[in-house]
C-alpha atoms as a PDB file:
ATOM      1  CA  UNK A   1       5.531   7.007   8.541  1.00  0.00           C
ATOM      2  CA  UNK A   2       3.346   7.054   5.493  1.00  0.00           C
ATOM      3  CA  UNK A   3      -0.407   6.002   5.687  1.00  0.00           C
ATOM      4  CA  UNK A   4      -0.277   3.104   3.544  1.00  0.00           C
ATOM      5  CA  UNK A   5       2.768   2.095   2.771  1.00  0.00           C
ATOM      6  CA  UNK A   6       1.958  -1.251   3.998  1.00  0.00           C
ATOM      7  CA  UNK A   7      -1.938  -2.119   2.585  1.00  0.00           C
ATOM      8  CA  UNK A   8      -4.849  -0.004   0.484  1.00  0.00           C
ATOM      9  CA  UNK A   9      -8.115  -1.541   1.065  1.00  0.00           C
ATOM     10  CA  UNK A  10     -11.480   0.037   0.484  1.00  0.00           C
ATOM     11  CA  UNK A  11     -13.800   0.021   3.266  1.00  0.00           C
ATOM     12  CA  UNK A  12     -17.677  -1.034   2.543  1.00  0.00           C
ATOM     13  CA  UNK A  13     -19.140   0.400   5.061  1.00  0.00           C
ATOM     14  CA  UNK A  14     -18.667   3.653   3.959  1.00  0.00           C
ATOM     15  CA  UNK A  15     -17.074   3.796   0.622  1.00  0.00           C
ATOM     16  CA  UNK A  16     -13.734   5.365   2.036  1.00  0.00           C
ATOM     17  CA  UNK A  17     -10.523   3.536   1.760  1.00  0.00           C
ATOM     18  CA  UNK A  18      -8.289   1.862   4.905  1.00  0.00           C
ATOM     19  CA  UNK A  19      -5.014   2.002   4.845  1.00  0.00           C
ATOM     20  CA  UNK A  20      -2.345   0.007   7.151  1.00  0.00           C
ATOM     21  CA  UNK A  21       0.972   0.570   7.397  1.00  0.00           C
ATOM     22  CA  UNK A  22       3.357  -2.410   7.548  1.00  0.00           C
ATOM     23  CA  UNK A  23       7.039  -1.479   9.090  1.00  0.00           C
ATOM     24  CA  UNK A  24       9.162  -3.734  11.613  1.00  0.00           C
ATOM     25  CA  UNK A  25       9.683  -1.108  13.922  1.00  0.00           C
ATOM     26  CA  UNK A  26       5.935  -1.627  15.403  1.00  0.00           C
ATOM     27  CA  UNK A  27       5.472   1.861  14.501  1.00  0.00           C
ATOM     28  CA  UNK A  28       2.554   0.347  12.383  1.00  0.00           C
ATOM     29  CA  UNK A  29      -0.811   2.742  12.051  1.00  0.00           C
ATOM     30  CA  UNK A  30      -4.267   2.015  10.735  1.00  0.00           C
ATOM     31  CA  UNK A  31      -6.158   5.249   9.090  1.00  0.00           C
ATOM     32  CA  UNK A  32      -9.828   5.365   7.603  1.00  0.00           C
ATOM     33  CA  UNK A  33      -9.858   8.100   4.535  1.00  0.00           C
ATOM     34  CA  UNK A  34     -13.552   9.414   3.737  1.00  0.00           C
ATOM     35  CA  UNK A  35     -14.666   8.751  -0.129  1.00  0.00           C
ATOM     36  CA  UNK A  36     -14.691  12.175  -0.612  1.00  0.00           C
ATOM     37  CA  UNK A  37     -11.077  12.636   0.256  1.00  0.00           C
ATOM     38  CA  UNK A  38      -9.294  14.869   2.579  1.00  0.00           C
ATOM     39  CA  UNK A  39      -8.020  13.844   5.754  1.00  0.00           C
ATOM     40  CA  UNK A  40      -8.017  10.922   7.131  1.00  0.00           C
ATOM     41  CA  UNK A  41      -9.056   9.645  11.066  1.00  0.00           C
ATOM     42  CA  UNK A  42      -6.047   7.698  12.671  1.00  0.00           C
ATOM     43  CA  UNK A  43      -8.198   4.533  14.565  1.00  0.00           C
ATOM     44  CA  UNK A  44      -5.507   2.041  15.649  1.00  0.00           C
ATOM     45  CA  UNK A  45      -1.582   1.742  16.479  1.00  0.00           C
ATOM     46  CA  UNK A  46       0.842   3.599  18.778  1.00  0.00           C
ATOM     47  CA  UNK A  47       4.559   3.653  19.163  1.00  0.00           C
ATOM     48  CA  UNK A  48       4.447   2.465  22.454  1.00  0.00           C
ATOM     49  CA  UNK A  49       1.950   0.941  24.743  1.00  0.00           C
ATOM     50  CA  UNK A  50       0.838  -2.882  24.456  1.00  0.00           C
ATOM     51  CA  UNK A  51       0.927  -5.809  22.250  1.00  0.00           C
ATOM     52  CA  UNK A  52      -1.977  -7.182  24.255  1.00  0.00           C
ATOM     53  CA  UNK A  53      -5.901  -6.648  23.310  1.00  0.00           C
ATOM     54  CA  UNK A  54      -6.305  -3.524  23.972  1.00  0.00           C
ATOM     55  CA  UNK A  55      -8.089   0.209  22.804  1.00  0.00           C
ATOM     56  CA  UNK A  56      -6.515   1.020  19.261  1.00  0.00           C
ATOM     57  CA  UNK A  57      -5.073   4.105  20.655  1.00  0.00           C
ATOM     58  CA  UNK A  58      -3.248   1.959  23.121  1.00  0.00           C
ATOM     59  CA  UNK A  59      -2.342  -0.963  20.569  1.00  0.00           C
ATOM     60  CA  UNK A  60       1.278  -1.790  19.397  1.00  0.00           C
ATOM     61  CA  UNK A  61       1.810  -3.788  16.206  1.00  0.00           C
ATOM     62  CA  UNK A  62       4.017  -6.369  15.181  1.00  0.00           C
ATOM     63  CA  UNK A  63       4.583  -6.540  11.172  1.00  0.00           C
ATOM     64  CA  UNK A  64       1.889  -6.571   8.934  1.00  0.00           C
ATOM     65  CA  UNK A  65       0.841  -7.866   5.640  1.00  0.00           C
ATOM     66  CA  UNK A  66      -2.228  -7.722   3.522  1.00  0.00           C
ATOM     67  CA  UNK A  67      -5.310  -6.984   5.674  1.00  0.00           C
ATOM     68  CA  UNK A  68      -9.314  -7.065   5.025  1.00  0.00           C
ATOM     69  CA  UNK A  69     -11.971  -5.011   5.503  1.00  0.00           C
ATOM     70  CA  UNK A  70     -15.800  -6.727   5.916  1.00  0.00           C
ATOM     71  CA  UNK A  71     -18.770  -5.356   5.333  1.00  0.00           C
ATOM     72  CA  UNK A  72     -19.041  -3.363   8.927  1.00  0.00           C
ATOM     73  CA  UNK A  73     -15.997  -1.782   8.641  1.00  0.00           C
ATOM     74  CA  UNK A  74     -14.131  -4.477  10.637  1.00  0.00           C
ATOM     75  CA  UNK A  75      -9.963  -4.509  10.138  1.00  0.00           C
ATOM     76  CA  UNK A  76      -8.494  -7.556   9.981  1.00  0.00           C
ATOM     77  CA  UNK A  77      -4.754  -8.150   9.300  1.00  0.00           C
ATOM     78  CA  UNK A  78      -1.892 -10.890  10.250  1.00  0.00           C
ATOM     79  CA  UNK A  79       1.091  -9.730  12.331  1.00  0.00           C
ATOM     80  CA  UNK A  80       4.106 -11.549  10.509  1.00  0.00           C
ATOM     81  CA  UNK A  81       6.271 -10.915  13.365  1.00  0.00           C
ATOM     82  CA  UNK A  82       3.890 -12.077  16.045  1.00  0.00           C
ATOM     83  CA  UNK A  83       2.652 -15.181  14.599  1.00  0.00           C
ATOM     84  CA  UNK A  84      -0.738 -13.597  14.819  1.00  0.00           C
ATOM     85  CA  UNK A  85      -3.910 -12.386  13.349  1.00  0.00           C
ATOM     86  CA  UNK A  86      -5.808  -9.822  15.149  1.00  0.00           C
ATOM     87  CA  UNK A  87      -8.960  -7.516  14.542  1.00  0.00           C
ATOM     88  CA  UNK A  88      -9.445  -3.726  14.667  1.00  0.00           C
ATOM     89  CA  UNK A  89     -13.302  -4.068  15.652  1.00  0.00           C
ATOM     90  CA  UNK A  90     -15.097  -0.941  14.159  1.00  0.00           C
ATOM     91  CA  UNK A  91     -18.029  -0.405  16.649  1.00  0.00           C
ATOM     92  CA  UNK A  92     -15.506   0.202  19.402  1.00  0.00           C
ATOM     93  CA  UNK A  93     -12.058   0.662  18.202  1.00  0.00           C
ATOM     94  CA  UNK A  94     -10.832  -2.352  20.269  1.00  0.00           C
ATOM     95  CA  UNK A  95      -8.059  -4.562  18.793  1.00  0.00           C
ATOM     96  CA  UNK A  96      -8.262  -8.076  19.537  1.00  0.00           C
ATOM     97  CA  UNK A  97      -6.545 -11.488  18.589  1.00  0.00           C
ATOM     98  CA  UNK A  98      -8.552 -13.612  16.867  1.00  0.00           C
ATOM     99  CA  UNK A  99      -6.050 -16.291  15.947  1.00  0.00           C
ATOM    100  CA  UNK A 100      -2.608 -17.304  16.932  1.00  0.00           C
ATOM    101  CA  UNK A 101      -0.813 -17.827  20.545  1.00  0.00           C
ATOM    102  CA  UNK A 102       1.918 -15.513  19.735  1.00  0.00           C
ATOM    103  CA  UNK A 103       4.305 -18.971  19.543  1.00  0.00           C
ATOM    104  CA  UNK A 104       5.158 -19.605  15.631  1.00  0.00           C
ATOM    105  CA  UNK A 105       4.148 -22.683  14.570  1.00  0.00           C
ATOM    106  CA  UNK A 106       1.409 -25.152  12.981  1.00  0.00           C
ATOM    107  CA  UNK A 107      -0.697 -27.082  15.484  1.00  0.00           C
ATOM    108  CA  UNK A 108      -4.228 -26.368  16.260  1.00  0.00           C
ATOM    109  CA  UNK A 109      -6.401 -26.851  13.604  1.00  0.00           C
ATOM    110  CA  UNK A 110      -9.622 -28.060  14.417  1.00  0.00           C
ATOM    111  CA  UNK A 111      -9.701 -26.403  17.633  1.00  0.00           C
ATOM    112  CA  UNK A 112     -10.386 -23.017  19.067  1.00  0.00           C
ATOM    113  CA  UNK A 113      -8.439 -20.616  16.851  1.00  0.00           C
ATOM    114  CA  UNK A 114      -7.279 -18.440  19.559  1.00  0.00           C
ATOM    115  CA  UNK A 115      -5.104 -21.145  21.386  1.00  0.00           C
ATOM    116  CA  UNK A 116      -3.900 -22.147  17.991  1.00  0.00           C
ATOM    117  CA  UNK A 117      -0.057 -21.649  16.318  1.00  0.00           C
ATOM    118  CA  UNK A 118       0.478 -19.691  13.178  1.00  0.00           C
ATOM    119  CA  UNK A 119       3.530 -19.497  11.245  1.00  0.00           C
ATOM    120  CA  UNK A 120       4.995 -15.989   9.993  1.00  0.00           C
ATOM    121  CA  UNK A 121       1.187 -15.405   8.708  1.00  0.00           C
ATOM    122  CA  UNK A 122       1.466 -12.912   5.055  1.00  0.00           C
ATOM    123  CA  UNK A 123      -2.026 -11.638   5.176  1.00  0.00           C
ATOM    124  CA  UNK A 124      -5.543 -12.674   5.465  1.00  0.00           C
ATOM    125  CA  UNK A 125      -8.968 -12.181   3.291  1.00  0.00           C
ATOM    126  CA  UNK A 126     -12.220 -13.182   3.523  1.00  0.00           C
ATOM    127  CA  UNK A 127     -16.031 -13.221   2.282  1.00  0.00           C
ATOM    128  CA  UNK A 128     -17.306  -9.938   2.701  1.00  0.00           C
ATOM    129  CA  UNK A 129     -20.341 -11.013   5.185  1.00  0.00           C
ATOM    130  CA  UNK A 130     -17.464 -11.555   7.562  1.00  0.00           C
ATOM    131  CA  UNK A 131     -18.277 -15.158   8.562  1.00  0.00           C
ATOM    132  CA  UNK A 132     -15.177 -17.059   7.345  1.00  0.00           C
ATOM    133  CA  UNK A 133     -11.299 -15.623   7.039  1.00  0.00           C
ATOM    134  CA  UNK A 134      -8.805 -16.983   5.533  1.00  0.00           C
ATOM    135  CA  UNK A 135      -5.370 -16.833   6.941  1.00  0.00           C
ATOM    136  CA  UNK A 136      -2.222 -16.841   4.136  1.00  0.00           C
ATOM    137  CA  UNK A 137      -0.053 -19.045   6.510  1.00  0.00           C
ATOM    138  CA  UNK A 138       3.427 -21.068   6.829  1.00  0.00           C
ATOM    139  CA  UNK A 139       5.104 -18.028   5.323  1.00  0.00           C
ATOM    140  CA  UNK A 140       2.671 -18.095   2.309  1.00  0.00           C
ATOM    141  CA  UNK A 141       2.851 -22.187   2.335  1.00  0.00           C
ATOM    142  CA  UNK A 142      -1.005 -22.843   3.053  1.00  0.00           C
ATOM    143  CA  UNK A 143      -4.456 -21.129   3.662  1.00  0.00           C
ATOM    144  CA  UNK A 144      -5.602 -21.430   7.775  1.00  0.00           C
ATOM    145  CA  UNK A 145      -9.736 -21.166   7.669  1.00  0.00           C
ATOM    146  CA  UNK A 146     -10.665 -19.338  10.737  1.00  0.00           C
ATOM    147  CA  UNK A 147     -15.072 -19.700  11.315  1.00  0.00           C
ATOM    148  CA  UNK A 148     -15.698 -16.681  12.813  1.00  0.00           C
ATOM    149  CA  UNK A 149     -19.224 -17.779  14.332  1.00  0.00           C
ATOM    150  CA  UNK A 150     -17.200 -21.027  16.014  1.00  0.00           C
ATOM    151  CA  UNK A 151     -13.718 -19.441  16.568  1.00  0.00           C
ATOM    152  CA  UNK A 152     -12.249 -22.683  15.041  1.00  0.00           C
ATOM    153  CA  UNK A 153      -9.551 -23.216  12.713  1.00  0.00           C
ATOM    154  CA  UNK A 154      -8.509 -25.324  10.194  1.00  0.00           C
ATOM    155  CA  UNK A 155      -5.713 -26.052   7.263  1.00  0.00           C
ATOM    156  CA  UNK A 156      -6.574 -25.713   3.291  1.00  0.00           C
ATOM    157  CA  UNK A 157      -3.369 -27.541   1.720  1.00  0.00           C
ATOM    158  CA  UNK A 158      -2.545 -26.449  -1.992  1.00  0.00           C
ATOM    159  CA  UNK A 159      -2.128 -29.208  -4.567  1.00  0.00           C
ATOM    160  CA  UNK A 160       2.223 -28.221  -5.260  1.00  0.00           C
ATOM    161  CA  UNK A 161       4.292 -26.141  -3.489  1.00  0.00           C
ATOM    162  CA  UNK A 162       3.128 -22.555  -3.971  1.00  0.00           C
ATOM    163  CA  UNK A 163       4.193 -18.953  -2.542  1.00  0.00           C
ATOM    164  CA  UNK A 164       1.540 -17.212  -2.100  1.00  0.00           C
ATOM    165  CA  UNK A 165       1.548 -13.148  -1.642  1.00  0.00           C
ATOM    166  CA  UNK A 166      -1.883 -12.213  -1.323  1.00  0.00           C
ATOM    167  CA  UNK A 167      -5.694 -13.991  -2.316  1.00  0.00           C
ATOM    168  CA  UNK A 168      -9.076 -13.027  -2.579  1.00  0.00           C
ATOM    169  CA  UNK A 169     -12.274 -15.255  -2.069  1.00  0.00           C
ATOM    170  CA  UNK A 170     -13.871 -15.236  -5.731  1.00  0.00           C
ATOM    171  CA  UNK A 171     -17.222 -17.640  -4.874  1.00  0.00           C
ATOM    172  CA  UNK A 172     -16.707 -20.974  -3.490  1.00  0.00           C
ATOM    173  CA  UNK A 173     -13.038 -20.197  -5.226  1.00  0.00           C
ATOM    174  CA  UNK A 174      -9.993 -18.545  -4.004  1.00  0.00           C
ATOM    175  CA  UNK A 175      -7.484 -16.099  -6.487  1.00  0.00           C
ATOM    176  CA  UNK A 176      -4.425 -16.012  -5.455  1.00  0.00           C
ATOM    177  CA  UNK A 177      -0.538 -14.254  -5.982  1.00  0.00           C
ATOM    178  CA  UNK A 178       2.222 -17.237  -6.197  1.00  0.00           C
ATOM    179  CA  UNK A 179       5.779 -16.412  -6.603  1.00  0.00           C
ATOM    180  CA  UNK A 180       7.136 -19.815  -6.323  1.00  0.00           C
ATOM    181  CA  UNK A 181       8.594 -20.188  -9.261  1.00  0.00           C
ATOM    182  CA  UNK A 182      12.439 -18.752  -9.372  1.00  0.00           C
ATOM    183  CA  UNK A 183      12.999 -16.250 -12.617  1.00  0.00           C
ATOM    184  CA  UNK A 184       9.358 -15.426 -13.680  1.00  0.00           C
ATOM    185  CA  UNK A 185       7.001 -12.996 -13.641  1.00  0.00           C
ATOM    186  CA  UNK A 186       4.538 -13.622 -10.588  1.00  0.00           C
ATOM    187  CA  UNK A 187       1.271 -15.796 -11.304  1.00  0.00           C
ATOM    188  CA  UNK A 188      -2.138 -15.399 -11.280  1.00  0.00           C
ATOM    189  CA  UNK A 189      -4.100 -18.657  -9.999  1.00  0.00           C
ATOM    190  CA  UNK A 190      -7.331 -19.922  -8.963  1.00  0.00           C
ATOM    191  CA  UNK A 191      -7.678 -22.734  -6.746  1.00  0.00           C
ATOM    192  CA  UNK A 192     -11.007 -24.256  -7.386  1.00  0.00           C
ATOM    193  CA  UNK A 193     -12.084 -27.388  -5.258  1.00  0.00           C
ATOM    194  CA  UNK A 194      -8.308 -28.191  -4.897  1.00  0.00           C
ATOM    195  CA  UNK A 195      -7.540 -27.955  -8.777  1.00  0.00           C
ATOM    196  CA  UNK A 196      -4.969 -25.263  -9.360  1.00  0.00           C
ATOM    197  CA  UNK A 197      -5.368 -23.204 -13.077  1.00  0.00           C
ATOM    198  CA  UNK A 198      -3.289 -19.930 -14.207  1.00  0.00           C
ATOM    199  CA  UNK A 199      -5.225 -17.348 -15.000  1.00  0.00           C
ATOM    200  CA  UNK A 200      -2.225 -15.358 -16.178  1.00  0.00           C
ATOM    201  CA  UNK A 201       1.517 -14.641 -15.511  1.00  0.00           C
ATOM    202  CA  UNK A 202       4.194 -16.724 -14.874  1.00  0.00           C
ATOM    203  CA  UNK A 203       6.162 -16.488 -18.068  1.00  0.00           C
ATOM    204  CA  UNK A 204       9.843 -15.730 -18.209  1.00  0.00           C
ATOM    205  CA  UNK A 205      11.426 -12.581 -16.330  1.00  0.00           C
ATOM    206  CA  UNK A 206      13.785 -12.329 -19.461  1.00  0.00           C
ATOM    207  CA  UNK A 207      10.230 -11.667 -21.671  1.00  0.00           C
ATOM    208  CA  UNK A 208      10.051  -8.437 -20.011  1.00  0.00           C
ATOM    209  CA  UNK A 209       8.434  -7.134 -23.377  1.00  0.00           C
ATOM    210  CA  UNK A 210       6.141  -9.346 -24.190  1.00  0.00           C
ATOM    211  CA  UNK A 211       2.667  -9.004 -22.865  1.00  0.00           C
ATOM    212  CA  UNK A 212       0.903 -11.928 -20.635  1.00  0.00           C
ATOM    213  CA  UNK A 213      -2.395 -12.251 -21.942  1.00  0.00           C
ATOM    214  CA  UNK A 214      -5.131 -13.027 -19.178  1.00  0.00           C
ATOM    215  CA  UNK A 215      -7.568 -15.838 -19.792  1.00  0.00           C
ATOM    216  CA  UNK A 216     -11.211 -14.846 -19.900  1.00  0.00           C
ATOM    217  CA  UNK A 217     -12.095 -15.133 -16.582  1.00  0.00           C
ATOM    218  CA  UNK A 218     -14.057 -12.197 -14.971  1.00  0.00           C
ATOM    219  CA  UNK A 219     -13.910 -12.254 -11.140  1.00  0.00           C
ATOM    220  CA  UNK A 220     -17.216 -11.307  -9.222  1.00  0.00           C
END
């Protein structure tokens, strides 16, 4: 096992970096490194124990994807194989499911998030004051919107068919990784109040030499 071979994050709350691990062979680990470097303090995943809530020492992952860190240090990331997203919560190292019934699937929106199915979920991000997460769903189909003061969930459909990888929140806007389109380089977009733009990429895999030149867009 490597510390990170899955997902590099850094950590706000104290200017360190978390890393996750992502394997199918639930030997998954979460690891806070200190800004400073040196070594780094294992806080969640076990290679046997239980898939339910449970102490991170105790806690047994399915796959992972992309996770996110908030502001207090909170771990959040999807478990692919599961159909699941869960949180590590900082304060007490407790893992819990915040989304998903375990049962893939795409019903539930508009009610509790928790009771709720997800389908082979890629990764989730979020605002950074922790109050809304976003959950890259269907396989990388659609966005899920999980309220975290509410614990209710909803769907954010894209405007074309779209494979999406990974996103951040940029604003009221969301950036995200598609690799929908067969042959080309991977592309850059911004979905802004359901109007999809490139911001850069997407040309031809056989223009392996020529540069993609970004549009001026600075993210905040």
């Amino acid at each position: 096992f490597l510390p990170g071979d899955g997902a590099v994050v850094y950590d706000p709350s104290t200017g360190g970096i978390i890393t996750m691990g992502r394997t199918f062979d639930r030997a998954g680990r979460i690891w806070a490194f200190p800004p400073t470097g040196g070594m780094g303090t294992h806080l969640a995943g076990a290679d046997s124990g239980t898939t339910a809530d449970t102490l991170g020492s105790a806690a047994v992952f399915g796959a992972q994807s992309q996770i996110f860190v908030d502001n207090q240090g909170n771990v959040y990331f999807t478990e692919f194989s599961e159909h699941r997203l869960r949180m590590l919560r900082r304060n007490d190292l407790r893992v819990i499911t915040l989304a998903g019934d375990g049962t893939p699937g795409d019903a539930g929106d508009g009610g509790l998030a928790v009771n709720a199915q997800l389908w082979f979920p890629r990764g989730v991000f979020g605002d950074p004051s922790g109050t809304t997460l976003y959950i890259n769903d269907g396989g990388g189909d659609y966005l899920r919107a999980l309220d975290l003061n509410t614990g209710i969930i909803t769907r954010i459909d894209y405007p074309e068919d779209l494979f999406i990888t990974h996103g951040m929140v940029d604003g009221s806007d969301f950036i995200l990784t598609d690799i929908s389109v067969f042959n080309t380089w991977p592309r850059i977009l911004r979905l802004s109040g359901g109007v999809l733009t490139t911001i850069t990429g997407g040309s031809p895999l056989d223009q392996a030499s020529v540069p993609v030149q970004a549009t001026s867009q600075r993210l905040q």
